[in-house]
Protein backbone atom coordinates (compact mmCIF):
# COMPACT_ATOMS: atom_id res chain seq x y z
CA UNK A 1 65.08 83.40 -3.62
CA UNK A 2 63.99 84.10 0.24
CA UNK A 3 60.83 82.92 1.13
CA UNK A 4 58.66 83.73 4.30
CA UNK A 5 60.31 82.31 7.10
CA UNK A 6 57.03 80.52 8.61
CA UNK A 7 54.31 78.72 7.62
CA UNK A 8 55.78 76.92 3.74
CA UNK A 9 55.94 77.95 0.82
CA UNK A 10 53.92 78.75 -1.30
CA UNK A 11 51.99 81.27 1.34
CA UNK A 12 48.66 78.75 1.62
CA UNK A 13 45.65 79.08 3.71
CA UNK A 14 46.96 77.09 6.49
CA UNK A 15 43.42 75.02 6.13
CA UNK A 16 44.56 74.20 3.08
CA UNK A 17 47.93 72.36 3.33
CA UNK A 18 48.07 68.89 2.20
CA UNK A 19 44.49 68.23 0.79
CA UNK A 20 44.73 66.83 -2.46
CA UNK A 21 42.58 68.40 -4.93
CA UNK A 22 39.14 67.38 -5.67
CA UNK A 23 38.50 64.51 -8.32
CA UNK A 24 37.41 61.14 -9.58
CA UNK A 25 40.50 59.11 -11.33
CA UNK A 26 40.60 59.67 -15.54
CA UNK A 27 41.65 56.69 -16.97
CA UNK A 28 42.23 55.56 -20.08
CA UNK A 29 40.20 52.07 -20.07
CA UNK A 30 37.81 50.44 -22.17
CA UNK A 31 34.79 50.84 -19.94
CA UNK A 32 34.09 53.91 -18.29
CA UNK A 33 31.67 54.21 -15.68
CA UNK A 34 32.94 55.95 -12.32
CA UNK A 35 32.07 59.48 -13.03
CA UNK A 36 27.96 59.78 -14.27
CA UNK A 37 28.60 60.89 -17.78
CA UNK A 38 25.74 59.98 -20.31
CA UNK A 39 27.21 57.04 -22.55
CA UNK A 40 25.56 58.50 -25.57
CA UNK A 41 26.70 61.56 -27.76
CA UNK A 42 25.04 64.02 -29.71
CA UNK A 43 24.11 63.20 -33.03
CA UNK A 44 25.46 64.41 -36.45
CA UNK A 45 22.69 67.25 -36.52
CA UNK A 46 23.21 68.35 -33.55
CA UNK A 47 27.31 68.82 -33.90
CA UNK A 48 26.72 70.52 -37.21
CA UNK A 49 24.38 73.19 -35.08
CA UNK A 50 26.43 73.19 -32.17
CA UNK A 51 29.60 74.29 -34.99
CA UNK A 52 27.08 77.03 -36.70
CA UNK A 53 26.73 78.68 -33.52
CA UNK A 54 30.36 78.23 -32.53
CA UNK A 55 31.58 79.55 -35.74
CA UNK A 56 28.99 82.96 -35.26
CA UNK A 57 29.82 83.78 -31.70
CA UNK A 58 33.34 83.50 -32.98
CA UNK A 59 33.05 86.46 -34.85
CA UNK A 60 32.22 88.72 -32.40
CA UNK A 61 34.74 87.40 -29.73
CA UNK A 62 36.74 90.75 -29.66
CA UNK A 63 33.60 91.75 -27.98
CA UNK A 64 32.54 90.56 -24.06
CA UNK A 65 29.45 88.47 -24.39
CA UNK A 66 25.91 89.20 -23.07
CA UNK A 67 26.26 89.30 -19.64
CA UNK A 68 23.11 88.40 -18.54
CA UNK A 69 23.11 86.15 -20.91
CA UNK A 70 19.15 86.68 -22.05
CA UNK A 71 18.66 84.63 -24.52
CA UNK A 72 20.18 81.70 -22.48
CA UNK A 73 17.84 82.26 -19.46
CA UNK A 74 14.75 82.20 -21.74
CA UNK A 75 15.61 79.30 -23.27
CA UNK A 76 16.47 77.62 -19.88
CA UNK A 77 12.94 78.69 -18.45
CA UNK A 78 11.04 77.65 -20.87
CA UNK A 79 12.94 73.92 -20.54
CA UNK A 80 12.40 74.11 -16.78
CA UNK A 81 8.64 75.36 -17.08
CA UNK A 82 7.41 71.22 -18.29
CA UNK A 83 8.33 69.95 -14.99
CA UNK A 84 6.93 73.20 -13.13
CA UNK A 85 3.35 73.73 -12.20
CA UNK A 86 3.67 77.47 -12.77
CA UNK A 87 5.39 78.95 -15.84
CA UNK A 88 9.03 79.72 -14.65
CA UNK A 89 10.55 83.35 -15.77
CA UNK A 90 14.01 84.14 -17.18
CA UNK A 91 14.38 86.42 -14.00
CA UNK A 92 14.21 83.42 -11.69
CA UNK A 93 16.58 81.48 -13.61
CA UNK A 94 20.87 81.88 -13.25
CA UNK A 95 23.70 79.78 -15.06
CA UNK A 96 26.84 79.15 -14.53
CA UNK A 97 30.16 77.34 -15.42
CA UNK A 98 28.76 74.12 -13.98
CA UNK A 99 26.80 73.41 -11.60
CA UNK A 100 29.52 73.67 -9.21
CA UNK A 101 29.92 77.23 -10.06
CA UNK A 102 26.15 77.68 -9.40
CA UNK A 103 26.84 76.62 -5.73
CA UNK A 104 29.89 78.30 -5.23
CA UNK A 105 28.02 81.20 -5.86
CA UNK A 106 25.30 80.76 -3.74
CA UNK A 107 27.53 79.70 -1.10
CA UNK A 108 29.29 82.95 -1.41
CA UNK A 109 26.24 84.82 -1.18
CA UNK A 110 24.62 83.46 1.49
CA UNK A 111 27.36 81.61 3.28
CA UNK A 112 30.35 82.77 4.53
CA UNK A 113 31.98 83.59 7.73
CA UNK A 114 29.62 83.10 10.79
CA UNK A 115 27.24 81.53 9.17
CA UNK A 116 26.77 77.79 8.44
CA UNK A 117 25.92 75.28 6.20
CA UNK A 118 24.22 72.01 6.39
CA UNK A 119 23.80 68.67 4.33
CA UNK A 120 22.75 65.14 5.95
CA UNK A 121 25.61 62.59 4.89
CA UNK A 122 26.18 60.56 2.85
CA UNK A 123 26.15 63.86 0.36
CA UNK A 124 27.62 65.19 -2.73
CA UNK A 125 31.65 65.40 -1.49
CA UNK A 126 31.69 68.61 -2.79
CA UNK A 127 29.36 70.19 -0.53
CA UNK A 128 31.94 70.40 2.25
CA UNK A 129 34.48 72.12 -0.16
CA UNK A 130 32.29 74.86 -1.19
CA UNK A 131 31.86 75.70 2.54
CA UNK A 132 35.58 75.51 3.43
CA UNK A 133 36.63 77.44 0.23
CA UNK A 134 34.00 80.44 1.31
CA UNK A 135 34.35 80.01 5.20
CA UNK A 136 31.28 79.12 6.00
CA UNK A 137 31.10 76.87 8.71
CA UNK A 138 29.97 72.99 7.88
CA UNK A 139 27.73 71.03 9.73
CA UNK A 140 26.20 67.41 8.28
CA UNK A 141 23.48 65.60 9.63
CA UNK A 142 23.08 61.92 9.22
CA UNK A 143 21.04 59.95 6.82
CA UNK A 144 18.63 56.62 8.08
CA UNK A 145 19.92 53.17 7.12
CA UNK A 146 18.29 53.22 3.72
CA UNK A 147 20.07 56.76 3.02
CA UNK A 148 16.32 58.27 3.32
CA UNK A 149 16.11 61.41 5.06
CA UNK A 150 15.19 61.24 8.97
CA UNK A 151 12.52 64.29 8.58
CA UNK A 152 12.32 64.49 12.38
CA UNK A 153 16.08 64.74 12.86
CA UNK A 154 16.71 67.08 9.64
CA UNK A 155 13.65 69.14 11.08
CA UNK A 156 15.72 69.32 14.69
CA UNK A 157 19.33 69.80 13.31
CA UNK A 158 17.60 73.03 11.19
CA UNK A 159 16.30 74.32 14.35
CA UNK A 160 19.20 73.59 16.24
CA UNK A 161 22.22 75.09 13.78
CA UNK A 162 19.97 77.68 11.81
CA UNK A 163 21.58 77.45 8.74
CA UNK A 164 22.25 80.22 6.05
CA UNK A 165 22.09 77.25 3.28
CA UNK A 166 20.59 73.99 3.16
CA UNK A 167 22.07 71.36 0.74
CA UNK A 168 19.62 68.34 -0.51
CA UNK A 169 20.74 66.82 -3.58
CA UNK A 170 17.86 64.83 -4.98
CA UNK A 171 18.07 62.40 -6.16
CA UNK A 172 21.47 62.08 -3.75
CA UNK A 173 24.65 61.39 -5.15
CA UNK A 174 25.98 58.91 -4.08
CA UNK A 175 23.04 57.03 -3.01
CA UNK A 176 20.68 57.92 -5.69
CA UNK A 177 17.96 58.47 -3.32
CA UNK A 178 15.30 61.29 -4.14
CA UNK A 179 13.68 63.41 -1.62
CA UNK A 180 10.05 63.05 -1.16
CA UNK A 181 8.45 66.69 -1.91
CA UNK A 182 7.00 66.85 1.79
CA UNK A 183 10.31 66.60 3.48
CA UNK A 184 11.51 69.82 0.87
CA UNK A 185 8.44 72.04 2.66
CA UNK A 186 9.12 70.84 6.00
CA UNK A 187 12.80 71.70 6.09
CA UNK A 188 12.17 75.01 3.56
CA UNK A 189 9.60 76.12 6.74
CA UNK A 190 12.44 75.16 9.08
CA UNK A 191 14.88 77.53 7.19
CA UNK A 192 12.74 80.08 6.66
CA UNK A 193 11.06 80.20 10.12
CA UNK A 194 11.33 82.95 12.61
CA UNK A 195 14.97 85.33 12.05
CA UNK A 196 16.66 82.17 10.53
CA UNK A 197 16.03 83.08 6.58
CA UNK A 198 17.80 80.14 5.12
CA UNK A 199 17.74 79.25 1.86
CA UNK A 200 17.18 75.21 0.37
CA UNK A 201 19.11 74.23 -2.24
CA UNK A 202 17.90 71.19 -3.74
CA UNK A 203 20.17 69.92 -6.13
CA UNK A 204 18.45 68.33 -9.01
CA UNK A 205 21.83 67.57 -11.21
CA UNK A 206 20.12 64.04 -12.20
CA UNK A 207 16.31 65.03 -12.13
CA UNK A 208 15.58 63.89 -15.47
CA UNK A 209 16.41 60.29 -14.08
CA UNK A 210 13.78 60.38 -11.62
CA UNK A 211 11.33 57.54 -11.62
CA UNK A 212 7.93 58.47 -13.13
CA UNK A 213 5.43 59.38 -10.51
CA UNK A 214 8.19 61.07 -8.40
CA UNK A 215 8.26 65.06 -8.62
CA UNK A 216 10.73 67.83 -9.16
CA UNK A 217 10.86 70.16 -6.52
CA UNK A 218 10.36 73.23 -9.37
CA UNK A 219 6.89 72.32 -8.67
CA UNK A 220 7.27 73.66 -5.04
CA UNK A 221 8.78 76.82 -5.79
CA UNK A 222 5.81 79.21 -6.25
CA UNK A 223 5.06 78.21 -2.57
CA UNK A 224 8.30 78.60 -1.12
CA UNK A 225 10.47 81.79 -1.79
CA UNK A 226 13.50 80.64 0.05
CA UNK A 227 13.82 77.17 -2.20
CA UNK A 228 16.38 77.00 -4.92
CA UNK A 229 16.43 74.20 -7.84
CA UNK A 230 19.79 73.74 -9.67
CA UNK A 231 20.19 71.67 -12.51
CA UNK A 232 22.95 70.97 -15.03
CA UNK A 233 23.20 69.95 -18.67
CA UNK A 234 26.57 67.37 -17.71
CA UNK A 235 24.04 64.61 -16.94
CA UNK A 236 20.75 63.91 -19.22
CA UNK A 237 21.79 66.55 -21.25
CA UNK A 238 24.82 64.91 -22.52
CA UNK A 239 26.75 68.01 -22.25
CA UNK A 240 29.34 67.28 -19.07
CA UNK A 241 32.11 68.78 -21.82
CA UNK A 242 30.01 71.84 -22.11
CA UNK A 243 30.02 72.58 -18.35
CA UNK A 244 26.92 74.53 -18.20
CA UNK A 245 24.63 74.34 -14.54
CA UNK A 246 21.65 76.41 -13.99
CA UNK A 247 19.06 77.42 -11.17
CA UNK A 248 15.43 78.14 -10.55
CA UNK A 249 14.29 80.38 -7.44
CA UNK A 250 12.81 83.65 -6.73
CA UNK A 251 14.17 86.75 -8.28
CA UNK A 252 15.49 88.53 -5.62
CA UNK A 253 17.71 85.34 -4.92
CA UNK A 254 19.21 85.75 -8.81
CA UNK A 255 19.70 89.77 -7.69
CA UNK A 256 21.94 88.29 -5.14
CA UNK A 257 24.03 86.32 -6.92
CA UNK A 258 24.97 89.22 -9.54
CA UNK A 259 26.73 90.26 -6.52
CA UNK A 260 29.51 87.72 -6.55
CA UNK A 261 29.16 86.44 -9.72
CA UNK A 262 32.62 87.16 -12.11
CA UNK A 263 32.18 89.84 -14.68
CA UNK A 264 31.01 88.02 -18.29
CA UNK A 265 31.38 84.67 -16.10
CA UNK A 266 29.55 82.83 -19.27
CA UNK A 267 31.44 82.93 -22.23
CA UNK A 268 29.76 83.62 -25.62
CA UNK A 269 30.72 79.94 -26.84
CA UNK A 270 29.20 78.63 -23.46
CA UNK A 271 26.43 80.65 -24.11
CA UNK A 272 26.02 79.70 -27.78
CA UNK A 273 27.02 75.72 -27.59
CA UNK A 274 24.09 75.80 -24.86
CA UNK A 275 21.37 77.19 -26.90
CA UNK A 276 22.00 74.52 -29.47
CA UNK A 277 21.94 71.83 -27.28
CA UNK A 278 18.64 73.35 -25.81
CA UNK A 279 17.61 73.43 -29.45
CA UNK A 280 18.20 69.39 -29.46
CA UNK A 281 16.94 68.81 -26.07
CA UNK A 282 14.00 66.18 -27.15
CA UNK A 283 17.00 64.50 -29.43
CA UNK A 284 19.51 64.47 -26.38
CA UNK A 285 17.05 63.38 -23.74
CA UNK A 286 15.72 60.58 -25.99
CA UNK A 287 18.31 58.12 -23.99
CA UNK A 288 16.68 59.22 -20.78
CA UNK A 289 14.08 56.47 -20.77
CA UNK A 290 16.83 53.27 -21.89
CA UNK A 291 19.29 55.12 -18.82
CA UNK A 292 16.53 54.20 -16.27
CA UNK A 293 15.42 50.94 -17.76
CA UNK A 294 19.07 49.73 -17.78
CA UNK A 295 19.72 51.19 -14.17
CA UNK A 296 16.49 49.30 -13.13
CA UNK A 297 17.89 45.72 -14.86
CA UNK A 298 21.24 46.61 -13.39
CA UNK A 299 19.65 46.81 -9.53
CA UNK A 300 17.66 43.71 -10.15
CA UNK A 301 20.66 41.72 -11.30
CA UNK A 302 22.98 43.23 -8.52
CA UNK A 303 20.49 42.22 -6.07
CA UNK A 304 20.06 38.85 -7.05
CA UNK A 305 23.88 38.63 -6.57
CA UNK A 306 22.97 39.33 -3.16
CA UNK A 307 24.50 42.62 -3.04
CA UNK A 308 22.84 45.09 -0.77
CA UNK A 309 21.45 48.30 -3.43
CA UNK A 310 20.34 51.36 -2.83
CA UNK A 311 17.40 52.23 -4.65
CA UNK A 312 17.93 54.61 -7.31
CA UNK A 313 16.40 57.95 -9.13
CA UNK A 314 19.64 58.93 -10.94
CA UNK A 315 21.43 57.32 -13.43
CA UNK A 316 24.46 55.59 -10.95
CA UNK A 317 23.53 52.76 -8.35
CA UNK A 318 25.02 52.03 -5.46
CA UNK A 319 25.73 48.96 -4.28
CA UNK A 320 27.78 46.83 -1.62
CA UNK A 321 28.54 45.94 1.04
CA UNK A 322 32.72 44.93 0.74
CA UNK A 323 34.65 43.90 3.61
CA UNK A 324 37.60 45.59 0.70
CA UNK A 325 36.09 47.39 -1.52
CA UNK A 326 38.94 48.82 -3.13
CA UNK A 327 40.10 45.62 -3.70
CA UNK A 328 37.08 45.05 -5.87
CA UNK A 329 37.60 48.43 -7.05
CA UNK A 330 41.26 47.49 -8.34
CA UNK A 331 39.97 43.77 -10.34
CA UNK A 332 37.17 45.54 -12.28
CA UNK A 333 39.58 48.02 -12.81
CA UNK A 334 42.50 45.24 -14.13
CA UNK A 335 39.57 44.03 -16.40
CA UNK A 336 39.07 47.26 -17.67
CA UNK A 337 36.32 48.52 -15.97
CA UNK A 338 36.63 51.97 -14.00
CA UNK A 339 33.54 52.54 -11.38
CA UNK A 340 33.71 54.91 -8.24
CA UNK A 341 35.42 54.45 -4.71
CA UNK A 342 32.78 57.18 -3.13
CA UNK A 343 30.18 56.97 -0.55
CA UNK A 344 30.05 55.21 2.96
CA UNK A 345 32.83 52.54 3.82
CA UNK A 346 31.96 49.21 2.00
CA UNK A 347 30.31 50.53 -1.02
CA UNK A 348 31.04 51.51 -4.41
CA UNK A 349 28.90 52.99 -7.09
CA UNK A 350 28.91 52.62 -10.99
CA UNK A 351 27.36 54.55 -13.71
CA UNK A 352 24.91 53.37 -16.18
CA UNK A 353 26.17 52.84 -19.07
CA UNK A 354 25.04 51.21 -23.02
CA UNK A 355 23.97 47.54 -22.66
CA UNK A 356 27.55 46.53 -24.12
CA UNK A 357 29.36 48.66 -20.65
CA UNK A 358 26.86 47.04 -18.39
CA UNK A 359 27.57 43.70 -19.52
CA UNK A 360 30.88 43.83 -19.39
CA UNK A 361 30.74 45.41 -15.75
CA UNK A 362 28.64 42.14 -14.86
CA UNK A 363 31.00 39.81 -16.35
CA UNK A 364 33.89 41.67 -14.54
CA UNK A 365 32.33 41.90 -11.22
CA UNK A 366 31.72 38.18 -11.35
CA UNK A 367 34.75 37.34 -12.17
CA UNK A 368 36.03 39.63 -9.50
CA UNK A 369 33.63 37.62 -6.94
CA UNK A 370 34.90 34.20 -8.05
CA UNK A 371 38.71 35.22 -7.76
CA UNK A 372 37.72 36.23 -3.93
CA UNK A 373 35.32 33.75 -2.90
């Protein structure tokens, strides 16, 4: 079989060649906490309602589901409208096949070639990849020492690179650091100032983590039309098998995205398996409140180790610093416990987990320290 005679084979975006594809390691160990899942399933009641509505849209699947997927968006609106001070409307809500899917999209509406993109490191490692795969041109601004935003330098990097699409996850991943609401207005009238009409994304996929007392930007959106909220059900939701993200913004951003969007991108078991979970939200949240009291023991502890912690509005801490820190990765990992290699040289992060994972994450980690010391 000939082949072209430049360039490789296969025939790859020349960008492309030799990056290794996007993911955290799946291993099969007794403790698993490198990737942010919730530790704790859905309950008998809510399987058996999840099946029902499996087993109904599976009648119809010679048909193409709903593909604005109405019922979904009303549901998802009326979840988003408790942490809103203004009712939100199924027309400013969208879903997708992930979160990541949601920002793919909006990255291929708004991005693209000639126009650029902007986080402040250290971000979500996707970010960059949904900018290279829609050629939009990346551009990240640095983070302060305590991985809080520099408002004055965000303000001046806005103003400076005029950005199509602003990325602020909040709270951050990997730092776990949420963004006051001020700096979300400052850098949404940065955006949105003179011919610039930029659009802030701030990415909420571990808002129900948050601290009490600190907001959710859906609070901010009746002020600001250019501000997006996403959110996902992989997190709180225990759902990160049912791969279902969703947004909040003004309308005429959701008109947009139809655009791009795949035809019947949400599947009518997607559609149905999240309705039922919606349906069980109080049930599936009700671990919300032990997440953040364990993540709040876990940063106590780790910083009476004398490890240097970030503080944390999600449900993953970060913590270092490690002269090796893959060589600590590698002994919790021999005593079966798998956390995250991610974020700035010299740090790792872990995942809350039940009280039995976080134990034993304690007990290897100190046994890790007293093989090195």
């Amino acid at each position: 079989m000939s082949g072209p005679t430049t360039g490789g084979w296969p025939p790859l975006r020349e960008e492309l060649r030799g990056i290794e594809p996007y993911g955290a390691p799946q291993l099969d160990v007794p403790v698993q906490l490198n990737v942010n899942e919730n530790p704790y399933g859905p309950s008998p009641a809510c399987v058996a309602d999840i099946a029902t509505a499996v087993a109904q849209a599976a009648v119809t699947l010679n048909r193409y589901p709903d593909r604005e997927f109405t019922a979904l968006r009303t549901a998802l609106a009326a979840y988003l409208s408790k942490d809103a001070t203004a009712s939100i409307a199924p027309e400013q809500v969208w879903a997708a096949n992930g979160s990541n899917e949601v920002m793919l999209q909006l990255l291929q509406a708004f991005g693209g070639p000639g126009r650029t993109a902007v986080s402040f490191a250290p971000t979500y490692s996707m970010y960059p990849e949904y900018a290279r795969d829609t050629n939009t041109r990346w551009v990240a601004g640095r983070r302060a020492e305590d991985f809080a935003l520099d408002l004055d330098a965000a303000r001046d990097l806005v103003k400076t690179e005029r950005p199509s699409v602003i990325l602020l996850p909040s709270p951050n991943n990997p730092t776990g650091t949420a963004l006051p609401p001020e700096a979300v207005g400052v850098l949404c009238e940065a955006a949105g100032d003179g011919d610039t009409n930029g659009i802030v994304v701030v990415d909420e996929a571990y808002g129900e983590f948050r601290r009490t007392g600190v907001p959710s930007a859906l609070e901010l959106l009746p002020s600001y039309r250019n501000l997006v909220v996403t959110r996902t059900m992989s997190k709180a939701f225990a759902g990160a098998g049912l791969r279902l993200g969703y947004l909040a913004a003004a309308p005429e951003i959701c008109d947009a995205i139809r655009v791009v969007r795949l035809p019947y991108h949400l599947s009518a078991v997607t559609q149905a398996v999240a309705l039922a979970a919606l349906r069980h939200a109080p049930e599936l949240l009700g671990k919300v409140d032990d997440l953040r009291r364990e993540r709040d023991a876990l940063v106590d502890w780790l910083r009476a180790e004398e490890y240097d912690v970030a503080d944390s509005d999600a449900n993953f801490v970060l913590f270092g610093r490690f002269a090796d820190r893959h060589a600590v990765w590698q002994g919790l990992l021999d005593r079966g416990v798998l956390i995250r290699e991610t974020g700035p040289d010299g740090w790792l992060r872990v995942s809350v987990g039940t009280p039995e994972e976080m134990a034993a994450f304690r007990a290897a980690l100190t046994d890790v320290d007293g093989e090195r010391a």
